[in-house]
N, C-alpha and C. Protein backbone atom coordinates (compact mmCIF):
# COMPACT_ATOMS: atom_id res chain seq x y z
N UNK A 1 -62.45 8.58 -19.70
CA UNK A 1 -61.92 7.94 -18.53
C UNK A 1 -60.63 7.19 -18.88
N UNK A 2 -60.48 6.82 -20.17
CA UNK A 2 -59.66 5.45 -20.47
C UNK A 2 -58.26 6.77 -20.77
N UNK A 3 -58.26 7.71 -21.22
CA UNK A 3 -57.28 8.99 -21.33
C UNK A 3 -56.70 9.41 -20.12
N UNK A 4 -57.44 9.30 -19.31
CA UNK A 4 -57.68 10.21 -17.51
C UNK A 4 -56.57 9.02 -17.31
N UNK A 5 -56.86 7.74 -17.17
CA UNK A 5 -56.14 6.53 -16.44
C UNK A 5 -54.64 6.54 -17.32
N UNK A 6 -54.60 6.83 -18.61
CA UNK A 6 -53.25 6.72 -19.29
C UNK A 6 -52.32 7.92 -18.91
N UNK A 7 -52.83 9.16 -18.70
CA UNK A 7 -51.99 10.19 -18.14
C UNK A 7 -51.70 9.83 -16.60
N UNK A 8 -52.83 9.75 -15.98
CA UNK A 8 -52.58 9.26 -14.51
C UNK A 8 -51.39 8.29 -14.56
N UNK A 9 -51.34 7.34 -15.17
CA UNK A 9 -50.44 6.21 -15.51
C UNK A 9 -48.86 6.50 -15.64
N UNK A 10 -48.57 7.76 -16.96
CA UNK A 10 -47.81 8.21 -17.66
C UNK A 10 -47.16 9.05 -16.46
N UNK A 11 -48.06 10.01 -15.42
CA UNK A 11 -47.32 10.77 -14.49
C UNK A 11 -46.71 10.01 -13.28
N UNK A 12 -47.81 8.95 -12.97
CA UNK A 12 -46.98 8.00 -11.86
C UNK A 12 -45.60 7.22 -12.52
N UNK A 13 -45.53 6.96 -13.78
CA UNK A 13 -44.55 6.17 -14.24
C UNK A 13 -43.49 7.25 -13.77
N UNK A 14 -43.15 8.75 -14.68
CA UNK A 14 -42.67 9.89 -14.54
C UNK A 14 -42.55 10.04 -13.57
N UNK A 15 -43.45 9.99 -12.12
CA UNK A 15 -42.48 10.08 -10.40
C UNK A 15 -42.03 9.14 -10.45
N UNK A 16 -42.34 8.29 -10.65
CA UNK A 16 -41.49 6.70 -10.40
C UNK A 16 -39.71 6.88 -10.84
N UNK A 17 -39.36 7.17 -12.15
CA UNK A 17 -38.82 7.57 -12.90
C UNK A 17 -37.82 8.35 -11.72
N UNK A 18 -38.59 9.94 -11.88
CA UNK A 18 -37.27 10.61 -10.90
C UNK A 18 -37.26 10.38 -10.43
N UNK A 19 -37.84 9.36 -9.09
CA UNK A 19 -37.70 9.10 -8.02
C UNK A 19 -36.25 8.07 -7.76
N UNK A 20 -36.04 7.08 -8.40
CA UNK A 20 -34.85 6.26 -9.30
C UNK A 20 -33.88 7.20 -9.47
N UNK A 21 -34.32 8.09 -10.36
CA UNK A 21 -33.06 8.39 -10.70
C UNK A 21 -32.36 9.15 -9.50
N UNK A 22 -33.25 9.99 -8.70
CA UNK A 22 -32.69 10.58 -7.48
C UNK A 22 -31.80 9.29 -6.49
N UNK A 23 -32.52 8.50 -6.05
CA UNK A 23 -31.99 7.62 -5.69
C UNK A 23 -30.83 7.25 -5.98
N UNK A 24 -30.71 7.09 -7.33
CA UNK A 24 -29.42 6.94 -8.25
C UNK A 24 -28.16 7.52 -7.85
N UNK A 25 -28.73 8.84 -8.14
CA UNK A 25 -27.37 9.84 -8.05
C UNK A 25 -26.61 9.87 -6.25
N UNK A 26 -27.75 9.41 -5.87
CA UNK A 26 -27.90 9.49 -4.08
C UNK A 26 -26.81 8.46 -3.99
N UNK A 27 -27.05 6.93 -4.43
CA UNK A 27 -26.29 5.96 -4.39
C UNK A 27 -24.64 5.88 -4.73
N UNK A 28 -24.58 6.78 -6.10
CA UNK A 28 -23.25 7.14 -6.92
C UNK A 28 -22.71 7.60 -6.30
N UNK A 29 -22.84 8.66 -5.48
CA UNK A 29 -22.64 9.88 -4.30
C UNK A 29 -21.54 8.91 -3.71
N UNK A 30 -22.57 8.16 -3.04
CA UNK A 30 -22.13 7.00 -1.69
C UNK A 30 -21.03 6.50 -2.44
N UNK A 31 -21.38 5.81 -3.36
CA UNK A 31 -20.27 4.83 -3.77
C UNK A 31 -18.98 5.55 -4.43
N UNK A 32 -19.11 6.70 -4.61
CA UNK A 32 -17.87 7.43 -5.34
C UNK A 32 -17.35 8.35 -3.76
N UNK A 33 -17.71 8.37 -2.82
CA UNK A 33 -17.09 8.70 -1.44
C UNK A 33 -16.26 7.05 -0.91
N UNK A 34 -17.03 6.42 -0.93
CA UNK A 34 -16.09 4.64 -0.95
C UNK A 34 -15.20 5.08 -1.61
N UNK A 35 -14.96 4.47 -2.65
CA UNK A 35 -14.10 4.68 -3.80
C UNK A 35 -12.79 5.59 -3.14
N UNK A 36 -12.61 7.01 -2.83
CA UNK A 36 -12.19 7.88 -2.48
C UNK A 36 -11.64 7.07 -1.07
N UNK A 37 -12.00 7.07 -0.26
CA UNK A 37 -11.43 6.39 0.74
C UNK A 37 -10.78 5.20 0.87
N UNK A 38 -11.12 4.32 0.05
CA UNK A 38 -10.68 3.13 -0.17
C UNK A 38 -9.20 3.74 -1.16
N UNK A 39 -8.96 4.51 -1.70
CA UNK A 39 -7.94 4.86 -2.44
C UNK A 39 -6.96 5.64 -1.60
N UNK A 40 -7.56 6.26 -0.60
CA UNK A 40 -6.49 7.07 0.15
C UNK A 40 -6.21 5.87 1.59
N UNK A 41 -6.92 5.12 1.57
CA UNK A 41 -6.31 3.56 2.83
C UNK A 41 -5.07 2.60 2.29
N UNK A 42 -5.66 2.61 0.99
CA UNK A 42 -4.00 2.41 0.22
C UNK A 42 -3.13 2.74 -0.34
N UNK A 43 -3.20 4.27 -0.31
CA UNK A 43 -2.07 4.79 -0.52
C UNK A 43 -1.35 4.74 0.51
N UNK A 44 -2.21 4.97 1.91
CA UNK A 44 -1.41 4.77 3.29
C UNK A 44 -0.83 3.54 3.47
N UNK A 45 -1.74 2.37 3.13
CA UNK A 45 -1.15 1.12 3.19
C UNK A 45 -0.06 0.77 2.44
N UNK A 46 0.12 1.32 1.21
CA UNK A 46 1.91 1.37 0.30
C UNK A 46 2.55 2.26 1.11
N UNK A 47 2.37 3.51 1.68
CA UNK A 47 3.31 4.15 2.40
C UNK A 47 4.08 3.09 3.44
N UNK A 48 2.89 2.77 4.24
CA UNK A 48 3.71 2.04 5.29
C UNK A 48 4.39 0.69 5.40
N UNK A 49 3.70 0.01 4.08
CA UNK A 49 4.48 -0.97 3.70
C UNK A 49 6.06 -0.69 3.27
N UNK A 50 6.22 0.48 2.59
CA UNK A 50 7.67 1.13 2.12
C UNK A 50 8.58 1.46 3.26
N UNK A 51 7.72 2.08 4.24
CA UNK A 51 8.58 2.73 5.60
C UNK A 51 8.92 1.43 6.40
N UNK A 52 8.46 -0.04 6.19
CA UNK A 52 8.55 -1.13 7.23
C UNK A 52 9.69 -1.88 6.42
N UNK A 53 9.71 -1.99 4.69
CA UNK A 53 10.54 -2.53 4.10
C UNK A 53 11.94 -1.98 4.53
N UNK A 54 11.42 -0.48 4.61
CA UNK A 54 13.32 0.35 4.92
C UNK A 54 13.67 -0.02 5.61
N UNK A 55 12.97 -0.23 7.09
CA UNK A 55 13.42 -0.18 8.13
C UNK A 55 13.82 -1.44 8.39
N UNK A 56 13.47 -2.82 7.90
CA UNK A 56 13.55 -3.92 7.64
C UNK A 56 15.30 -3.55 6.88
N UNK A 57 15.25 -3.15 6.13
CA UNK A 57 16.66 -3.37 5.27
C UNK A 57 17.89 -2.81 6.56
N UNK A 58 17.79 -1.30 6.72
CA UNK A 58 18.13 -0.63 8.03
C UNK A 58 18.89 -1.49 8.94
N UNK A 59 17.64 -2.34 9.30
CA UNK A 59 17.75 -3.62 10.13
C UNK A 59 18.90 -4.43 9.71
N UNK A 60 18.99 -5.40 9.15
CA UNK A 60 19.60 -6.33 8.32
C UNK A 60 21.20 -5.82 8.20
N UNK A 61 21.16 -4.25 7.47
CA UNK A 61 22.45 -3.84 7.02
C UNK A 61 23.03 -3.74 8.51
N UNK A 62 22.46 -3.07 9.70
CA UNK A 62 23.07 -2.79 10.76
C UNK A 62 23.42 -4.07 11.42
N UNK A 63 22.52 -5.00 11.05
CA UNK A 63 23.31 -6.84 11.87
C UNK A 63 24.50 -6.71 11.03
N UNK A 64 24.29 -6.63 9.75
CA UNK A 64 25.84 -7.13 9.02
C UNK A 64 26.87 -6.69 9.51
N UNK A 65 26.87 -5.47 9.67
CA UNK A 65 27.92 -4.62 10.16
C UNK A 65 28.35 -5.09 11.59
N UNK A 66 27.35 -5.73 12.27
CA UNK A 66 28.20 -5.80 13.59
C UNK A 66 28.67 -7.01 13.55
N UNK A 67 28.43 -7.67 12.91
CA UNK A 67 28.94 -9.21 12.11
C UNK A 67 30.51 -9.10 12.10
N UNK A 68 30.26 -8.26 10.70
CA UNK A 68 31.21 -8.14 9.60
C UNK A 68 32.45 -7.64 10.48
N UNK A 69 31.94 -6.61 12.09
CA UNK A 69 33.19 -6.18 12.91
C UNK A 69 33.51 -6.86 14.16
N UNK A 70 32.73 -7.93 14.31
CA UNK A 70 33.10 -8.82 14.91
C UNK A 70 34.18 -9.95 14.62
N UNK A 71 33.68 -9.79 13.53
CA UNK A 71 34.45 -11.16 12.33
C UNK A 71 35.77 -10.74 12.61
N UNK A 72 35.70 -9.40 12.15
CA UNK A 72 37.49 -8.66 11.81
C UNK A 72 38.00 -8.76 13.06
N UNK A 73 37.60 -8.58 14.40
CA UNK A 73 38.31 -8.39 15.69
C UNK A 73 38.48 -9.36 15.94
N UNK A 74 38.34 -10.85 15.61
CA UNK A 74 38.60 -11.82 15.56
C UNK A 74 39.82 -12.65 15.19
N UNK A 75 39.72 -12.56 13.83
CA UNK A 75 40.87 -12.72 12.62
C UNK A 75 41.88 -12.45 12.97
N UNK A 76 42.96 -13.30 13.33
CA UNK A 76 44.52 -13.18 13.62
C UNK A 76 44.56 -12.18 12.71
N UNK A 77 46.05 -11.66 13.07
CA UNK A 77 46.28 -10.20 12.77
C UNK A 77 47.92 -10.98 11.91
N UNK A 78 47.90 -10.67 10.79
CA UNK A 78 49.33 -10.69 9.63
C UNK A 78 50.52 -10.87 10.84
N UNK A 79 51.56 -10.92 10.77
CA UNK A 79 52.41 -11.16 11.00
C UNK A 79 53.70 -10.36 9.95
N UNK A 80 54.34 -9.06 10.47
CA UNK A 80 55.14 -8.56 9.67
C UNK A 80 56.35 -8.43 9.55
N UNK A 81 56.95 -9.72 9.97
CA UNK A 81 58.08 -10.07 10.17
C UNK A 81 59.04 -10.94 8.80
N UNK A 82 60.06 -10.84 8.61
CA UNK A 82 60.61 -11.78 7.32
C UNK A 82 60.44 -12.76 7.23
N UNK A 83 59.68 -13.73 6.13
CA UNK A 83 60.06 -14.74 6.85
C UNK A 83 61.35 -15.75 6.28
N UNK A 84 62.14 -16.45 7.58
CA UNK A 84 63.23 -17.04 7.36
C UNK A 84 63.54 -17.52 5.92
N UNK A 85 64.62 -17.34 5.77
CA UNK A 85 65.00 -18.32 4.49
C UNK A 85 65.53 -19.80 5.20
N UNK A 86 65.09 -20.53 4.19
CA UNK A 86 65.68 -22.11 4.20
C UNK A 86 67.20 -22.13 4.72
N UNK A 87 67.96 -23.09 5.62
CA UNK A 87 69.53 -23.25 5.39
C UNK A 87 69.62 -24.63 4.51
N UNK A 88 70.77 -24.50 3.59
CA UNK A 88 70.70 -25.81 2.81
C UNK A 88 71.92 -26.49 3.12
């Protein structure tokens, strides 16, 4: 009887066992599909951070410019005439 109960024992341990480990691999599964997604949300998330920086710069350079031609249409314009000499 005391043999009967140690194998009985030994095979429930043994389902117990694969049962875990199935579980296991079940779990890894899951968590290595995370993983995967979570890696392709930020690759998107650097993409679009890059496409908002450009467009941000884009931005900025195109104020300058209308600045920079405002400024000039502004600015008295040279004068190209001689200018006088002194009488002494």
């Amino acid at each position: 009887m005391k043999s009967l109960r140690k194998e009985l024992g030994a095979h429930t341990r043994s389902k117990d066992l694969g049962e875990h480990a199935k579980s296991h691999r079940a779990d890894t599964k899951r968590l290595e599909k995370q993983l995967t997604t979570l890696r392709k949300e930020l690759a998107a998330f650097k993409s679009q951070m890059a496409k908002e920086a450009a467009k941000s710069r884009a931005r900025e350079e195109a104020a300058l410019a209308r600045f920079t031609s405002k400024i000039k249409a502004v600015e008295p314009k040279k004068s190209r005439t001689k200018p006088s000499k002194k009488k002494r």
